[in-house]
Protein backbone atom coordinates (compact mmCIF):
# COMPACT_ATOMS: atom_id res chain seq x y z
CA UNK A 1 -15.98 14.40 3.79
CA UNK A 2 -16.62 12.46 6.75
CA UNK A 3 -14.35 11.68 10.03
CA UNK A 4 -13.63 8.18 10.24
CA UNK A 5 -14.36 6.65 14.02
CA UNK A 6 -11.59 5.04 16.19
CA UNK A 7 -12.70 1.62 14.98
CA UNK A 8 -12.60 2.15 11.47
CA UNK A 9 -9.12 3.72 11.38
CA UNK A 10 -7.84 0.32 13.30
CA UNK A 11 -9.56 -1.76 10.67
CA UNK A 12 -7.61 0.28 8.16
CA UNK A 13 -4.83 0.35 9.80
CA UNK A 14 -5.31 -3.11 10.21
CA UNK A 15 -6.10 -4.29 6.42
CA UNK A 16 -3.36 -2.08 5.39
CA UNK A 17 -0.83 -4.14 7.65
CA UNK A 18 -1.89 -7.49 5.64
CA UNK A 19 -2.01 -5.77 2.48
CA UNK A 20 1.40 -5.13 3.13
CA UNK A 21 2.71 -8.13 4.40
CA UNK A 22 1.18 -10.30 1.47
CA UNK A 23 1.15 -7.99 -1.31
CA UNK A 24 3.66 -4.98 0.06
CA UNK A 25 5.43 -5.28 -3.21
CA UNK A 26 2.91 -4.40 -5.33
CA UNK A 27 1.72 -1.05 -3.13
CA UNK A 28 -1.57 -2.29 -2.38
CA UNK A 29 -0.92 -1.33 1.14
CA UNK A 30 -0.92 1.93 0.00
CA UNK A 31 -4.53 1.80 -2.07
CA UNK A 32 -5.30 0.85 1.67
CA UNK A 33 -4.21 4.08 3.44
CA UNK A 34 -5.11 6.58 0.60
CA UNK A 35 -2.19 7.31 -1.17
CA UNK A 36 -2.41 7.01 -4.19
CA UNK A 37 0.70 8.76 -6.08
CA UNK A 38 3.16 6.24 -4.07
CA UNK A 39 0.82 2.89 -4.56
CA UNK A 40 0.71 3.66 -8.27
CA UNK A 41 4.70 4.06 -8.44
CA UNK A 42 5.34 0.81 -6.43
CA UNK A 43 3.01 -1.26 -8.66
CA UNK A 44 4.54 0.37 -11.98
CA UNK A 45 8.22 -0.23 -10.77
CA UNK A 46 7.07 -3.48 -9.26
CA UNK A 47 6.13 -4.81 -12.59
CA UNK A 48 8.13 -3.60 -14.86
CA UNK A 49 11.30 -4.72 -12.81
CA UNK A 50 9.65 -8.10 -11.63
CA UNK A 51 9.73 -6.88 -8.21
CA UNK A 52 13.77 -6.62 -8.48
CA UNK A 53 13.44 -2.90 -8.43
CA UNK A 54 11.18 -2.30 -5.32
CA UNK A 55 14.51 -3.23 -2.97
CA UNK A 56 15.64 0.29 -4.62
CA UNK A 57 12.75 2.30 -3.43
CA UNK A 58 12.80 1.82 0.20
């Protein structure tokens, strides 16, 4: 595994931050940062609630 440098963690950091302001419903801010387990839970309560349930999760 390789160490990411200071400039690529701000570009993730910073692609996460969109991610999440556009699509932060759907967990794709998560795919972003590497965690998987949540991202997956937000997008299956996301869509099976039409986004009504995600308020619940916070």
């Amino acid at each position: 595994m390789s160490t990411l440098s200071d400039t690529e963690i701000s570009n993730k950091k910073l692609a996460a931050g969109l991610t999440g302001i556009f699509l932060g419903a759907f967990g794709v801010h998560k795919f972003v940062l590497g965690y998987t387990k949540p991202a997956v839970i937000m997008l299956v309560v996301s869509l099976l609630t039409c986004g009504v349930g995600f308020s619940f999760f916070r």
